[in-house]
Protein backbone atom coordinates (compact mmCIF):
# COMPACT_ATOMS: atom_id res chain seq x y z
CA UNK A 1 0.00 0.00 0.00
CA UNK A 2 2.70 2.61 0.83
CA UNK A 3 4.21 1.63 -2.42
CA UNK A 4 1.00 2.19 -4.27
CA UNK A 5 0.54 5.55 -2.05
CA UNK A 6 4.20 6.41 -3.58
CA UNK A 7 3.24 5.47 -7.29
CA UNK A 8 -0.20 7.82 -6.62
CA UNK A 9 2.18 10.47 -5.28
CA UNK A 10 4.51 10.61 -8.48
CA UNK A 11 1.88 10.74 -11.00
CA UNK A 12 0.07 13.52 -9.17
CA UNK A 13 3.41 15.71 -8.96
CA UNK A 14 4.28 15.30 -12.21
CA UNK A 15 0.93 16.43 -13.44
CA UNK A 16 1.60 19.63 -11.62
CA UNK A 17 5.20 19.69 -12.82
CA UNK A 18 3.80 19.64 -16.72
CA UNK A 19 0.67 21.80 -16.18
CA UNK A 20 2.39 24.30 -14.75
CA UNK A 21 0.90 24.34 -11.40
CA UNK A 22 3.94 23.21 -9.31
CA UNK A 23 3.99 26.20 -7.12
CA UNK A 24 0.12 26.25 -6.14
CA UNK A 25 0.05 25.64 -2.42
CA UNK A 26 -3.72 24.59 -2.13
CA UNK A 27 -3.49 21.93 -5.07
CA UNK A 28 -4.64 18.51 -5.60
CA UNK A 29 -1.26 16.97 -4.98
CA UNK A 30 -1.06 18.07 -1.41
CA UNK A 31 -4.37 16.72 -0.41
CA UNK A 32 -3.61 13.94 -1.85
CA UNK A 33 -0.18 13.92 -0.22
CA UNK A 34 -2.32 14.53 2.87
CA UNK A 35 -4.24 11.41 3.09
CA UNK A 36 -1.80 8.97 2.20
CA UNK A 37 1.03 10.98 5.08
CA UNK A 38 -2.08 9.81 7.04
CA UNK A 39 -1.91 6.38 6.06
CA UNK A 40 1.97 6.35 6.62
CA UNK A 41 1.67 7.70 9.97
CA UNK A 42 -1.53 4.90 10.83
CA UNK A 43 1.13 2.40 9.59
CA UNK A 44 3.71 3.42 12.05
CA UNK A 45 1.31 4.15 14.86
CA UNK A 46 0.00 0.49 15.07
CA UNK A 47 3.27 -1.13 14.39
CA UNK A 48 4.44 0.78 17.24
CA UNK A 49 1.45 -0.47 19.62
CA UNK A 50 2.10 -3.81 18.54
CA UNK A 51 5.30 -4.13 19.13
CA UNK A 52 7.23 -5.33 22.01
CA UNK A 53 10.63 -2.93 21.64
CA UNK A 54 9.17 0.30 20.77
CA UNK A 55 11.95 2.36 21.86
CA UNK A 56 13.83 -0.03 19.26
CA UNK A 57 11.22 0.12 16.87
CA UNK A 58 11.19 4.37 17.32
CA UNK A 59 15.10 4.50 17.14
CA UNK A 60 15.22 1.98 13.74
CA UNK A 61 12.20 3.70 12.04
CA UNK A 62 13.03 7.69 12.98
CA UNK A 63 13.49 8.62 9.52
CA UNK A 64 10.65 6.64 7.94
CA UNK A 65 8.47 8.51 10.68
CA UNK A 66 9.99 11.95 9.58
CA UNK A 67 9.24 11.10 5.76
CA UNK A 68 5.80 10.10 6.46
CA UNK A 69 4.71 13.45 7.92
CA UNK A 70 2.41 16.03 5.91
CA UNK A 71 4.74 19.22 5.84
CA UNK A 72 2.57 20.88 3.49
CA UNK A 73 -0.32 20.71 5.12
CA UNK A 74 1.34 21.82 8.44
CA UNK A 75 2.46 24.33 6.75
CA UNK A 76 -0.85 25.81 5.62
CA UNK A 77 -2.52 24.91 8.82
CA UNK A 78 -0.21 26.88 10.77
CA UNK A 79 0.22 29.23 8.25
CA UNK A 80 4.31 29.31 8.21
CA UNK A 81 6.44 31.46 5.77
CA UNK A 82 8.85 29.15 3.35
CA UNK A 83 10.13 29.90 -0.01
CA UNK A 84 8.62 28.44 -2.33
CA UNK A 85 11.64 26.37 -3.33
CA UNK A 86 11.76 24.22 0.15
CA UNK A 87 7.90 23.81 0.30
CA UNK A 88 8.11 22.18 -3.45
CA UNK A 89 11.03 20.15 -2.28
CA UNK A 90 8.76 18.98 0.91
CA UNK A 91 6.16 17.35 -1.84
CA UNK A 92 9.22 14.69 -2.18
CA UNK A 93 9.48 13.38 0.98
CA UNK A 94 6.59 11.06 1.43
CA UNK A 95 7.83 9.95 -1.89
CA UNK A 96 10.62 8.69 -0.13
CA UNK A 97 8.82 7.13 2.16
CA UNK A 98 7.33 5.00 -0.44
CA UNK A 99 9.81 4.33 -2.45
CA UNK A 100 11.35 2.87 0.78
CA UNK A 101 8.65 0.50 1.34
CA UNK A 102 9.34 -0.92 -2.79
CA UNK A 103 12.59 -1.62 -1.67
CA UNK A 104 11.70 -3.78 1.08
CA UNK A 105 8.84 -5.28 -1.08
CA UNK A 106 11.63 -5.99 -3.96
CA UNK A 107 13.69 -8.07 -1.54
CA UNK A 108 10.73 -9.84 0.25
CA UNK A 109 10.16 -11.24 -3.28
CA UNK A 110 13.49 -11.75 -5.09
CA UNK A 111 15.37 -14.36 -3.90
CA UNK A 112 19.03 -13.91 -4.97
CA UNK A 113 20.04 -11.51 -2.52
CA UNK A 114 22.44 -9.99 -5.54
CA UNK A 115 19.74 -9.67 -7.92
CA UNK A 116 17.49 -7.98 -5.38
CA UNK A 117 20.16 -5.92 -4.64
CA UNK A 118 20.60 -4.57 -8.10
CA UNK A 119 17.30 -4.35 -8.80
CA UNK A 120 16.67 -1.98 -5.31
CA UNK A 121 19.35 0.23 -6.41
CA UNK A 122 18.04 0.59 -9.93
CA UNK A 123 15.02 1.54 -8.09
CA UNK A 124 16.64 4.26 -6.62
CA UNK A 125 18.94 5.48 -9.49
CA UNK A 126 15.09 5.55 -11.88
CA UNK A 127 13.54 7.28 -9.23
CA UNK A 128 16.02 10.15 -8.36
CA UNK A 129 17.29 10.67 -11.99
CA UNK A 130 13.41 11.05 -12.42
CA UNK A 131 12.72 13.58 -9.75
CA UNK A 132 15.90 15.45 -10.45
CA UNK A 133 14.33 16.14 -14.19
CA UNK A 134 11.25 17.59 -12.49
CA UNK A 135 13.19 19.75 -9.86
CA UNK A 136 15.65 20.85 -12.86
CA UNK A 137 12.53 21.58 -15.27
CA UNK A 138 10.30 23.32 -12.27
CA UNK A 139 12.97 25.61 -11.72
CA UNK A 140 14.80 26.07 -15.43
CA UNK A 141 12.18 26.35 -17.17
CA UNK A 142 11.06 30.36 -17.25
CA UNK A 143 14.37 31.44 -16.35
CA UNK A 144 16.83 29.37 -18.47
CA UNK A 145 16.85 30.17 -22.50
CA UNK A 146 17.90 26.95 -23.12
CA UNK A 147 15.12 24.57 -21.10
CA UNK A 148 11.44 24.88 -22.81
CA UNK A 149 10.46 21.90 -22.62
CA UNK A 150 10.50 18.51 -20.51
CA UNK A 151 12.41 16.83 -22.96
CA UNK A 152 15.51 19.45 -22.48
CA UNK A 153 15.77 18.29 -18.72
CA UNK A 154 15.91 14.75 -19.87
CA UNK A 155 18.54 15.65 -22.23
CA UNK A 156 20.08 17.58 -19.56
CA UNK A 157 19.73 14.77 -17.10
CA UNK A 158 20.95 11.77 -19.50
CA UNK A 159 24.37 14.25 -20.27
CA UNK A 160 25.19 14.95 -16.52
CA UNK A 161 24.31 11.39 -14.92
CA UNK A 162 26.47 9.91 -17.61
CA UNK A 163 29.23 12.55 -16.16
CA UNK A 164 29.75 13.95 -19.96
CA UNK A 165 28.45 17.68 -19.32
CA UNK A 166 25.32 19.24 -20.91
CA UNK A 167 25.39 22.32 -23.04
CA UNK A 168 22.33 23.17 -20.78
CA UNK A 169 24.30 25.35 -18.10
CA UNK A 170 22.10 26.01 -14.74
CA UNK A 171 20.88 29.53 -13.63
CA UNK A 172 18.83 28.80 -10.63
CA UNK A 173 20.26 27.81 -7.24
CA UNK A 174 18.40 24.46 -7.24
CA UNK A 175 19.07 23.69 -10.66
CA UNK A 176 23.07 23.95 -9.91
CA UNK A 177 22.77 21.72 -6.94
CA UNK A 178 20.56 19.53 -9.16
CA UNK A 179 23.97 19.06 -11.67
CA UNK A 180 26.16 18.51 -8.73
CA UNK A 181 23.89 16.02 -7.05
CA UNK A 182 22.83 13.93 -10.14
CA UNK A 183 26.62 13.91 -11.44
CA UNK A 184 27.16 12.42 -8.03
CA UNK A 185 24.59 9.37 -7.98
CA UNK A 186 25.94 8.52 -11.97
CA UNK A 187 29.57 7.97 -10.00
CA UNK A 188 28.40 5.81 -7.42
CA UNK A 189 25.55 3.84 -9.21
CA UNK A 190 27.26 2.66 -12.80
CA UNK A 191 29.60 0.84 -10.90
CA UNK A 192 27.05 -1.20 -9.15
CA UNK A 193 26.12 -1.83 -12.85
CA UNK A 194 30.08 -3.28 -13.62
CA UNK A 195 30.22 -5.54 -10.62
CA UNK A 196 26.95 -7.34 -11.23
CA UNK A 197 27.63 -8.36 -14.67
CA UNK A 198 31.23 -9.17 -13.54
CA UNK A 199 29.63 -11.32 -11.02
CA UNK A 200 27.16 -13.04 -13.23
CA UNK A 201 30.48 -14.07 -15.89
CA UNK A 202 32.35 -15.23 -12.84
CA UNK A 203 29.30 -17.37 -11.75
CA UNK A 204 28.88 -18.92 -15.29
CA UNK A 205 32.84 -19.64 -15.67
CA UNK A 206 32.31 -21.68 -12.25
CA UNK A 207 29.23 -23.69 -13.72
């Protein structure tokens, strides 16, 4: 379910991400984000109840709790002042908390424990290089000459993951710490890619 919650999540943000509407604060997403932070936090709630250690349980799960908590309704219901760059970058945290939760699932179900691996961190590489795109275009798009469309953030993404350099040079704040950040995950996720295949020719020389 928190998987699902997380799939519900992505396609709602990225409908505001295309339609323009990315900075609205009263917007579909965040009630949506609303009710399924409520389901998180139900989750976590009767886990804890039900189980023996909960000072364990509290100290193991902290961050899962943090992710699962509606910031941007807390925000409006209290009526805080952010910029509008942290409040859209709080819509991506009970992502998180999903995506967390396909993890697990993905190695509940796979049963080579290097497979599973791989496949959890493929998760993670589609899933970031994904919401990187939407930060970059959010923010680029407007502002930057050279980003119009969706499709030059993917171009922009697929050049800087792959650690070749984009001609699409960053103007906004977030966008630059977008380049950095995504330039970072291509350096420590293709070589995940280099020692599962080495281990799969190793395993087939053996047999």
């Amino acid at each position: 379910m928190a998987a699902i919650g997380s799939l519900v999540l992505i396609g709602s943000i990225s409908m505001e991400a295309f339609s323009g509407q990315a900075f609205i604060q009263d917007s579909v997403y965040a009630r949506i984000q609303l009710w399924i932070c409520v389901y998180f936090l139900v989750d976590v709630s009767l886990l804890l109840l039900l189980g023996s250690r909960k000072r364990s349980y509290v100290i193991g799960h902290f961050l899962l709790i943090l992710l699962s908590i509606p910031y941007l309704s807390l925000i409006d219901y209290f009526s805080l002042t952010f910029s509008q760059e942290i409040q859209y970058l709080l819509k991506f945290l009970p992502i998180l908390r999903g995506g967390v939760a396909l993890i697990v699932l993905v190695k509940m179900v796979v049963s080579n424990k290097l497979t599973g691996l791989l496949v959890a961190y493929l998760i993670c590489f589609f899933s970031l290089f994904y919401f990187q795109t939407l930060i970059f275009y959010v923010f680029e798009k407007g502002v930057n000459p050279l980003v119009t469309n969706y499709d030059d953030a993917l171009w922009w993404a697929s050049l800087t993951v792959t650690t070749l350099g984009s001609n699409i040079v960053p103007v906004t704040v977030l966008g630059k710490i977008s380049t950095v950040f995504l330039a970072v995950i291509g350096l420590t996720v293709f070589p995940i890619f280099t020692v599962y295949i080495t281990s799969l020719v190793q395993r087939m020389n053996q047999r």
